[in-house]
Protein backbone atom coordinates (compact mmCIF):
# COMPACT_ATOMS: atom_id res chain seq x y z
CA UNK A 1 -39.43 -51.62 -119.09
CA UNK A 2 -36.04 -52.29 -120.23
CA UNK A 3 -33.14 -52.18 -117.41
CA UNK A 4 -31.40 -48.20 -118.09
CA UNK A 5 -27.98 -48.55 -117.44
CA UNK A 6 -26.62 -45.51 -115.59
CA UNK A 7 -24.24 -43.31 -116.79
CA UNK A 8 -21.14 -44.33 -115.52
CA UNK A 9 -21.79 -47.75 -117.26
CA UNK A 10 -21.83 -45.99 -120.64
CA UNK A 11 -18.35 -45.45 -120.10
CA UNK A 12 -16.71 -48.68 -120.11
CA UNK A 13 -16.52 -51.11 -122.98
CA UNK A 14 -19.23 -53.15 -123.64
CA UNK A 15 -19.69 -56.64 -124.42
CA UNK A 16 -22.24 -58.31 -126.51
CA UNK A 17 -24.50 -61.07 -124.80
CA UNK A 18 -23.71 -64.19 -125.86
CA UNK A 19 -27.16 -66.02 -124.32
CA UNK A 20 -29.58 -64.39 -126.35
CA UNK A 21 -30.11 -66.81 -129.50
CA UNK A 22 -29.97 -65.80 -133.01
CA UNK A 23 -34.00 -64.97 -133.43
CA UNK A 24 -33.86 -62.66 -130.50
CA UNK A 25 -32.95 -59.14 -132.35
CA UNK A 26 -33.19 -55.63 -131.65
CA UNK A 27 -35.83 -53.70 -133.67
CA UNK A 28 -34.35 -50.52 -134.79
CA UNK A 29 -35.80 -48.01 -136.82
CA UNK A 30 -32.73 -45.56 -137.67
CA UNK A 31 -34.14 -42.35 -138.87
CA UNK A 32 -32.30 -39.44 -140.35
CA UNK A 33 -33.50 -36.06 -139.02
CA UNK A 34 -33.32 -32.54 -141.43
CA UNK A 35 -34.17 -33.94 -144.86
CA UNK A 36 -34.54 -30.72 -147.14
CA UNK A 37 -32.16 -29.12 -144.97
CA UNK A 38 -29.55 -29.09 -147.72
CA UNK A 39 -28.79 -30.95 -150.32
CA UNK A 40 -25.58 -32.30 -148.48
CA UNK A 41 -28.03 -33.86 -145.99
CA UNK A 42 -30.64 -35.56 -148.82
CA UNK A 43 -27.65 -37.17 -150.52
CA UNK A 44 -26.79 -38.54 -147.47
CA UNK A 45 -30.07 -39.84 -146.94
CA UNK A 46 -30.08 -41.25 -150.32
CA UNK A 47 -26.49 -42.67 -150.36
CA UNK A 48 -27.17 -44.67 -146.69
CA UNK A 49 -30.30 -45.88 -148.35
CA UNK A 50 -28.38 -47.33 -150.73
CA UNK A 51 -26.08 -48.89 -148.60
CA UNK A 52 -29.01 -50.33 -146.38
CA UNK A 53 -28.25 -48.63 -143.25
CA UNK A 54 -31.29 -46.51 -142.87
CA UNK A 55 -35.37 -46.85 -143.27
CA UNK A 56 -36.88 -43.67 -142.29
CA UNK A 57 -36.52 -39.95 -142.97
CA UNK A 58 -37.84 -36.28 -141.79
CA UNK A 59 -38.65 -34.18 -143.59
CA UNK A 60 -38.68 -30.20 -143.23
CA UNK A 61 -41.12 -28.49 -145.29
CA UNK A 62 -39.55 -25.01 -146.26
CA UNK A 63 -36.51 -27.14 -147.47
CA UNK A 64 -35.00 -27.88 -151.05
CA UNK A 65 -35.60 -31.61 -152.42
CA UNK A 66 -35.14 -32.23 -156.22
CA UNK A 67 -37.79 -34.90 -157.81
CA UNK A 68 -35.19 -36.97 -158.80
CA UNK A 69 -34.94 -37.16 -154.84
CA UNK A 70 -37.96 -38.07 -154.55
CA UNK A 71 -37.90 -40.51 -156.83
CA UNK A 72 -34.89 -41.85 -155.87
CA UNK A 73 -36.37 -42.15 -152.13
CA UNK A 74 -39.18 -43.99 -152.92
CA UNK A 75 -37.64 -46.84 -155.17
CA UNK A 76 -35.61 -47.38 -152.00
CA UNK A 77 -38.44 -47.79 -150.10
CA UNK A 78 -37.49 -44.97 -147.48
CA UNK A 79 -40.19 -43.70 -145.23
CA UNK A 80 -40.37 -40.30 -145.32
CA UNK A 81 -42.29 -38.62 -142.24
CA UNK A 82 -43.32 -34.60 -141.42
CA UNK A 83 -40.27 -32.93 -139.47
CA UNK A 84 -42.74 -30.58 -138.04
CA UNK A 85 -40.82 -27.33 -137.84
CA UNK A 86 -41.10 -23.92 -136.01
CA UNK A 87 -37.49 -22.83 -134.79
CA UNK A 88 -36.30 -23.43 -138.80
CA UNK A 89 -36.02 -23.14 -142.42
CA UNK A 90 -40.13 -22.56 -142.75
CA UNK A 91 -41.10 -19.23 -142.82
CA UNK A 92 -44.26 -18.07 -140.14
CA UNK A 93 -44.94 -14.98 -137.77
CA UNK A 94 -44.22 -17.93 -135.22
CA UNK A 95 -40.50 -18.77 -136.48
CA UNK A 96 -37.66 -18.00 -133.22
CA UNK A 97 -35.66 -19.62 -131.39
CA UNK A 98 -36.08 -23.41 -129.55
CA UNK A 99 -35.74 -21.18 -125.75
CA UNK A 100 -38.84 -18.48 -127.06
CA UNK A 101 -40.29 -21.33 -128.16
CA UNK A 102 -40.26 -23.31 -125.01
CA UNK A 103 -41.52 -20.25 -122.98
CA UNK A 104 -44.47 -19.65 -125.03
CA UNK A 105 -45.44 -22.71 -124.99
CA UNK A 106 -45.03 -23.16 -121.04
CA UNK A 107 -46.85 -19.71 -120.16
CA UNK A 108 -49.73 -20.57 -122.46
CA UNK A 109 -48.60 -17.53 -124.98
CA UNK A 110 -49.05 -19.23 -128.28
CA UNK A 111 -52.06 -19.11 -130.38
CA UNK A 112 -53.35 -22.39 -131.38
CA UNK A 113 -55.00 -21.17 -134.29
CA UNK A 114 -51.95 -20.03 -136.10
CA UNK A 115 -50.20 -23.49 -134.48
CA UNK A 116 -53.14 -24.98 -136.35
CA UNK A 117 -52.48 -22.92 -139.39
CA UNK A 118 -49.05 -23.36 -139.74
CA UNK A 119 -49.43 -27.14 -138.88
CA UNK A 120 -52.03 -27.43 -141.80
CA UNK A 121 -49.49 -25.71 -144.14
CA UNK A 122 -46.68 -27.92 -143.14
CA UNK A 123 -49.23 -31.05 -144.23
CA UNK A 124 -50.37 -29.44 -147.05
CA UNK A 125 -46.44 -29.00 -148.50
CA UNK A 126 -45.46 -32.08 -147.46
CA UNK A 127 -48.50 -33.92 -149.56
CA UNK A 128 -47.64 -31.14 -152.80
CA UNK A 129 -44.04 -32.40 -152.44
CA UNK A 130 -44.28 -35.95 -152.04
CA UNK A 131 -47.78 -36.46 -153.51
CA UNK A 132 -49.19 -38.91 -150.34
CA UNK A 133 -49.18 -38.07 -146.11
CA UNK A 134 -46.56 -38.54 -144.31
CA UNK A 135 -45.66 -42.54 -143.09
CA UNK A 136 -44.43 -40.62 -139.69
CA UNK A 137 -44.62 -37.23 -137.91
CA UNK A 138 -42.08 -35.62 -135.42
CA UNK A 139 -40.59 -32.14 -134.81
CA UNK A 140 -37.38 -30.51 -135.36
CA UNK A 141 -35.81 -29.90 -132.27
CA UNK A 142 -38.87 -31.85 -130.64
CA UNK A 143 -41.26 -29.18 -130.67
CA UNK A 144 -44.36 -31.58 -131.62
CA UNK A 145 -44.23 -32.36 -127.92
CA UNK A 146 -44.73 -29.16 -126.70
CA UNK A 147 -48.01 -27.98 -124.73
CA UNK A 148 -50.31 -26.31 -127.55
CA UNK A 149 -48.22 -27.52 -130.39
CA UNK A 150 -49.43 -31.77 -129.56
CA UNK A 151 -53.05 -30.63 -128.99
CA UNK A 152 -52.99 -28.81 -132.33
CA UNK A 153 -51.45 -31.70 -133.80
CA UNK A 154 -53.11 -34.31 -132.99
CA UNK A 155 -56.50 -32.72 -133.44
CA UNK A 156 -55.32 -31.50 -137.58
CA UNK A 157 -53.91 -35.19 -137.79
CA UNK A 158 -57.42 -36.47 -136.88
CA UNK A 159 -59.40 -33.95 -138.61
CA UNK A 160 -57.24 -34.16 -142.18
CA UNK A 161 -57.36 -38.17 -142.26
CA UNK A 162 -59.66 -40.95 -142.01
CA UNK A 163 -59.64 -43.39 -139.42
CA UNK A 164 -58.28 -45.98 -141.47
CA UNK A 165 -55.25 -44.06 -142.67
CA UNK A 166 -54.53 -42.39 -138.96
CA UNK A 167 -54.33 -46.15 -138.80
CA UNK A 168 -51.51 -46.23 -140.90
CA UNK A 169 -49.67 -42.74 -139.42
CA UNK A 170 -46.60 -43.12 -136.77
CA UNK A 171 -45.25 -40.63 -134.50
CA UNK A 172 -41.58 -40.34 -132.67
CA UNK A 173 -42.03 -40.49 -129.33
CA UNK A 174 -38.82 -39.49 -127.02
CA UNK A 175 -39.28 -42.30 -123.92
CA UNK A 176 -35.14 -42.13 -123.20
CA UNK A 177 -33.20 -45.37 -124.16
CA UNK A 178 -30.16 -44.63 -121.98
CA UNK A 179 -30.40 -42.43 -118.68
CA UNK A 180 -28.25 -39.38 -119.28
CA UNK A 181 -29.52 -35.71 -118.79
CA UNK A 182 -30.15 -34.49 -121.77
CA UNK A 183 -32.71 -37.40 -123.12
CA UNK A 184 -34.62 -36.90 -119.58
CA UNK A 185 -35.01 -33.03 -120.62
CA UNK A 186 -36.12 -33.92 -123.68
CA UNK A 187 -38.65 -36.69 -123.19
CA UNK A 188 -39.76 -33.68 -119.85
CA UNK A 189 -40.35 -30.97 -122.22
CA UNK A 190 -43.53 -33.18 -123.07
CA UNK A 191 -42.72 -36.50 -124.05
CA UNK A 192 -45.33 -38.03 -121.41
CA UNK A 193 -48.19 -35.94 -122.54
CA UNK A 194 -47.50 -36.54 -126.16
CA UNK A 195 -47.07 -40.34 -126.00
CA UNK A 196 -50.62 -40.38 -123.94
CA UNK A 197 -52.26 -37.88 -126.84
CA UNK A 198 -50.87 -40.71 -129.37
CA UNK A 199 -52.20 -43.48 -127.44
CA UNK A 200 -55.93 -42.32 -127.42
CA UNK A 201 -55.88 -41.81 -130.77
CA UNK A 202 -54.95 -44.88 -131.92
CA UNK A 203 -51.44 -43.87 -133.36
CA UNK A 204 -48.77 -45.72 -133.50
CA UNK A 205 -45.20 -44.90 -131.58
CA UNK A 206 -41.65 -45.97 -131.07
CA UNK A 207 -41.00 -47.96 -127.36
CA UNK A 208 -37.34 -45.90 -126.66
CA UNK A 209 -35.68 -43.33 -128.23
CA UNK A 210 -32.15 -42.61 -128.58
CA UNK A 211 -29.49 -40.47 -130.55
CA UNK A 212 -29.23 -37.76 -127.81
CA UNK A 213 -25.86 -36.59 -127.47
CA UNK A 214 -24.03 -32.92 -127.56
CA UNK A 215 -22.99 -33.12 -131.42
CA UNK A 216 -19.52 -32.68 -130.26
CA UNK A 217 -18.30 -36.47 -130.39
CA UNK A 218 -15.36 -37.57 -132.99
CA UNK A 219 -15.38 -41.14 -134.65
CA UNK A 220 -14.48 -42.97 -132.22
CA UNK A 221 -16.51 -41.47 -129.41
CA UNK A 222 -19.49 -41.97 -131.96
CA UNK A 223 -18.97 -45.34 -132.03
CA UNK A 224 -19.05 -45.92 -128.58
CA UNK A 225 -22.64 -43.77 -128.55
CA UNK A 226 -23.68 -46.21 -130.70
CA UNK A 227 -22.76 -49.12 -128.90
CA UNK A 228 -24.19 -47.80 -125.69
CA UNK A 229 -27.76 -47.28 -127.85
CA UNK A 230 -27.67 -50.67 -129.31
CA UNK A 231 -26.92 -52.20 -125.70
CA UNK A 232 -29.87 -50.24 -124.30
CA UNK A 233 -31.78 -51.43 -126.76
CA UNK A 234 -34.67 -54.00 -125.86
CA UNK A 235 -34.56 -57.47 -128.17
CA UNK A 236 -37.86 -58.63 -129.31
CA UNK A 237 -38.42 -62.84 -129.22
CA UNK A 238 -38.66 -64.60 -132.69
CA UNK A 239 -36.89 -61.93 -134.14
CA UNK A 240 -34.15 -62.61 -136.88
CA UNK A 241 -31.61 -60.00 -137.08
CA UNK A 242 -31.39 -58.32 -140.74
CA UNK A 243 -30.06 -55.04 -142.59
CA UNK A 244 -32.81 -53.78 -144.55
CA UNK A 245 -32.41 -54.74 -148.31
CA UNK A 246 -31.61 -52.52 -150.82
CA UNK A 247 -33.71 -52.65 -153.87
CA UNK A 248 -31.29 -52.56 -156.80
CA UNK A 249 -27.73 -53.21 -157.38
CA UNK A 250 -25.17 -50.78 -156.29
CA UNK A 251 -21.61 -50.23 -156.63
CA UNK A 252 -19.40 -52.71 -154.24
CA UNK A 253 -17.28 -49.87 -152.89
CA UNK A 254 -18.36 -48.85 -149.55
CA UNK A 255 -20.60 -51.64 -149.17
CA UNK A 256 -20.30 -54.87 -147.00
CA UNK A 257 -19.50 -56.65 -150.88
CA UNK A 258 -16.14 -55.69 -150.48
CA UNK A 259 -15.45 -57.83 -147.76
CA UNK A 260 -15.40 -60.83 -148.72
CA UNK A 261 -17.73 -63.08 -151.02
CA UNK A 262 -20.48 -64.66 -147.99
CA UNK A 263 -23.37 -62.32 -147.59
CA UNK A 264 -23.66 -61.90 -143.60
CA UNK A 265 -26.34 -63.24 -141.77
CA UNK A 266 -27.49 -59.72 -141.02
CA UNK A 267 -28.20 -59.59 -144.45
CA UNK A 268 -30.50 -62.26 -144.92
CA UNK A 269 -33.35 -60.46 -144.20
CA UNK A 270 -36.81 -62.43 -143.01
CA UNK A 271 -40.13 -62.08 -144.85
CA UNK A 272 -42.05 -61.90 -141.33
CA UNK A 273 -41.82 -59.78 -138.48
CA UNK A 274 -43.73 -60.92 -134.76
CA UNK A 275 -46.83 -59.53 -134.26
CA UNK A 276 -45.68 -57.67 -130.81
CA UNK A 277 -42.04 -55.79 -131.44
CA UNK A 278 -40.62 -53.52 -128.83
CA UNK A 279 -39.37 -50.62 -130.55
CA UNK A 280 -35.59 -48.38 -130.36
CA UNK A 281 -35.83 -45.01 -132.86
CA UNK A 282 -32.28 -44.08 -132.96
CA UNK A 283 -32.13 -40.68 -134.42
CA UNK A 284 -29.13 -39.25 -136.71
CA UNK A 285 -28.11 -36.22 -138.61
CA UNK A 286 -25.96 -36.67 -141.71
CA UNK A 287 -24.97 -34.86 -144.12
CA UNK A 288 -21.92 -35.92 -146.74
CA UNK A 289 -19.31 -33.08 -146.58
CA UNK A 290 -20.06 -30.30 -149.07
CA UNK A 291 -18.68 -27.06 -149.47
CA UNK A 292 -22.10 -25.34 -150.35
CA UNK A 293 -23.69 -24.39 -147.41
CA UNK A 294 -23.32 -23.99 -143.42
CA UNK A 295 -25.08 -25.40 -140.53
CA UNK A 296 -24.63 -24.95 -136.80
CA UNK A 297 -23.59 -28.61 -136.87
CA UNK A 298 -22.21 -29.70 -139.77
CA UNK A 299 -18.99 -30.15 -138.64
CA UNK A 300 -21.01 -32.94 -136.35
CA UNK A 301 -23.08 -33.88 -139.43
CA UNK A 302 -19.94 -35.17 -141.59
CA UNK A 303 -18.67 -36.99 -138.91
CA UNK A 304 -21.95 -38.97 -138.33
CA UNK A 305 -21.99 -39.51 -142.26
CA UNK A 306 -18.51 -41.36 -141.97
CA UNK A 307 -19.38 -43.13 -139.38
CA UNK A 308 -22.40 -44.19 -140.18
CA UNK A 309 -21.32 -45.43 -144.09
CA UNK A 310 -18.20 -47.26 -142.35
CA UNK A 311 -17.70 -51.15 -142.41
CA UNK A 312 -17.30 -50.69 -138.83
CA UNK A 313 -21.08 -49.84 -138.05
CA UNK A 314 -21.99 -52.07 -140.00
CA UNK A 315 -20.24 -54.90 -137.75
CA UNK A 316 -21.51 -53.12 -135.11
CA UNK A 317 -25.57 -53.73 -135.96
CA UNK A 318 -24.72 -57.17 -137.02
CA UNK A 319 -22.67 -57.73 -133.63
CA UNK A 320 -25.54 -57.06 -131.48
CA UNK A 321 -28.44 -58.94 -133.56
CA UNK A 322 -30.01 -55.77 -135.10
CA UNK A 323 -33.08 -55.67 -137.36
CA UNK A 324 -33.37 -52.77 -139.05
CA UNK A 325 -37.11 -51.66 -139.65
CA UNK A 326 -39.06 -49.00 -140.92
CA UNK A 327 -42.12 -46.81 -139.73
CA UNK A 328 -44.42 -48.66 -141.95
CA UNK A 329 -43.03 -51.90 -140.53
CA UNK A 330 -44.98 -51.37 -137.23
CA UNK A 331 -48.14 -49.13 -138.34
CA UNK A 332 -51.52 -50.88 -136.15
């Protein structure tokens, strides 16, 4: 298990360890939550894509998402996974809010076969829209986790594929990275139960999971979230650290071309990866600042999108020896 620093450590600056050599990285999957939430958050999916700063995103059927989208997403090699969804933008008799939601679920209240329908729908859009399953599944707001909900889930996941492509399906799991509150509620709202349900059926999951934090953090306290994740983050021997590579040329502006002229090392990306990794999901919630629509966060949204597109994250993952990987990276 890797060593949780408290909370009080968080707070002071941290300094990158200098003994761990240069094939000893830390596997991180970033993955950006929400994708069909808006069109503000797919073209920041898209644009951080571009830039090589993410792998993985969720997807909420229900949503808007343009083929060219699509299309865009998959020549950039972006995993996109089932952001299974009952407190948002898809419409059921079982839509309300995350506390109803909780309740239910807790007292036994909901009715697994309309979990099971609505969970079946929810696949079913997902493989209209993007024409294959999903690489990954998870919940907005967490609610895969939930008692009911993870039974229902994992027995539709088993029942709609074969064994040999469950072999190939991940799932987030929410084991905190860093020990503050609010990841501990989390990963207690089910995140024991639902890594076990995973485990016997063969499915692939994330080690630690971090992102957690009260969407009320400017730039500079963002930055030192992230630097508190990527300490906290576990390396994995014979490792090389590497930003993922993008697939065709973009513009220099905004990129890590500007510069200078020498490619960083985190750049040079390795053909293998070790058989064993230990796993960080870090999720995030972008979106690039529009005028078009409105979100209980989007204030918080915008800010991660600057953040996360600025030079200074990107010295940040090559600072502490981060690999950047995807879902299918990892699939058993």
């Amino acid at each position: 298990m890797i060593n949780i620093k408290n909370k009080a450590s968080q707070n002071k600056n941290f300094q990158k360890d200098t003994s761990q050599s240069s094939n000893t990285a830390r596997a991180i999957i970033i993955n950006v939550d929400d994708l069909g939430l808006s069109s503000a958050v797919n073209d920041a999916v898209i644009r951080l894509a571009e830039r090589g700063r993410i792998g993985a995103s969720s997807y909420m059927v229900g949503g808007q998402i343009t083929d060219s989208d699509i299309s865009t997403l998959t020549d950039l090699k972006v995993d996109i996974g089932l952001h299974l969804d009952l407190t948002g933008v898809f419409p059921s008799a079982l839509r309300g809010s995350l506390k109803s939601l909780v309740i239910s679920s807790y007292l036994r209240r909901l009715n697994a076969t309309q979990v099971s329908d609505i969970i079946r729908r929810q696949l079913d859009g997902f493989e209209d829209t993007f024409g294959r399953s999903p690489v990954f599944v998870d919940g907005h707001q967490h609610i895969h986790q939930f008692p009911i909900i993870r039974q229902s889930l994992i027995k539709e996941l088993s029942a709609r594929y074969s064994e040999e492509a469950q072999h190939s399906i991940s799932a987030r799991t929410t084991t905190p990275l860093v020990n503050d509150l609010k990841s501990w509620i989390i990963y207690g709202l089910g995140g024991h139960a639902w890594r076990k349900l995973c485990a016997e059926s063969h499915i692939t999951t994330n080690d630690y999971f971090g992102g957690v934090y009260g969407f009320d953090a400017d730039f500079q306290q963002l930055a030192a979230l992230w630097e508190s994740w990527l300490t906290n983050a576990p390396r994995t021997p014979y490792l090389a650290p590497a930003m993922l590579t993008p697939t065709f040329g973009i513009e220099a502006l905004g990129t890590y071309a500007q510069y200078g002229s020498t490619t960083p090392p985190i750049h040079s990306v390795p053909n293998a990866l070790p058989s064993h990794l230990t796993t960080t999901l870090i999720m995030c919630h972008p979106a690039v600042p529009a005028t078009n629509w409105q979100d209980d966060i989007k204030a918080a949204r915008e800010r991660e999108y600057e953040w996360l597109m600025s030079h200074k994250f990107e010295q940040l993952l090559e600072e502490y020896d981060v690999r950047l990987i995807r879902w299918s990276d990892i699939v058993s």
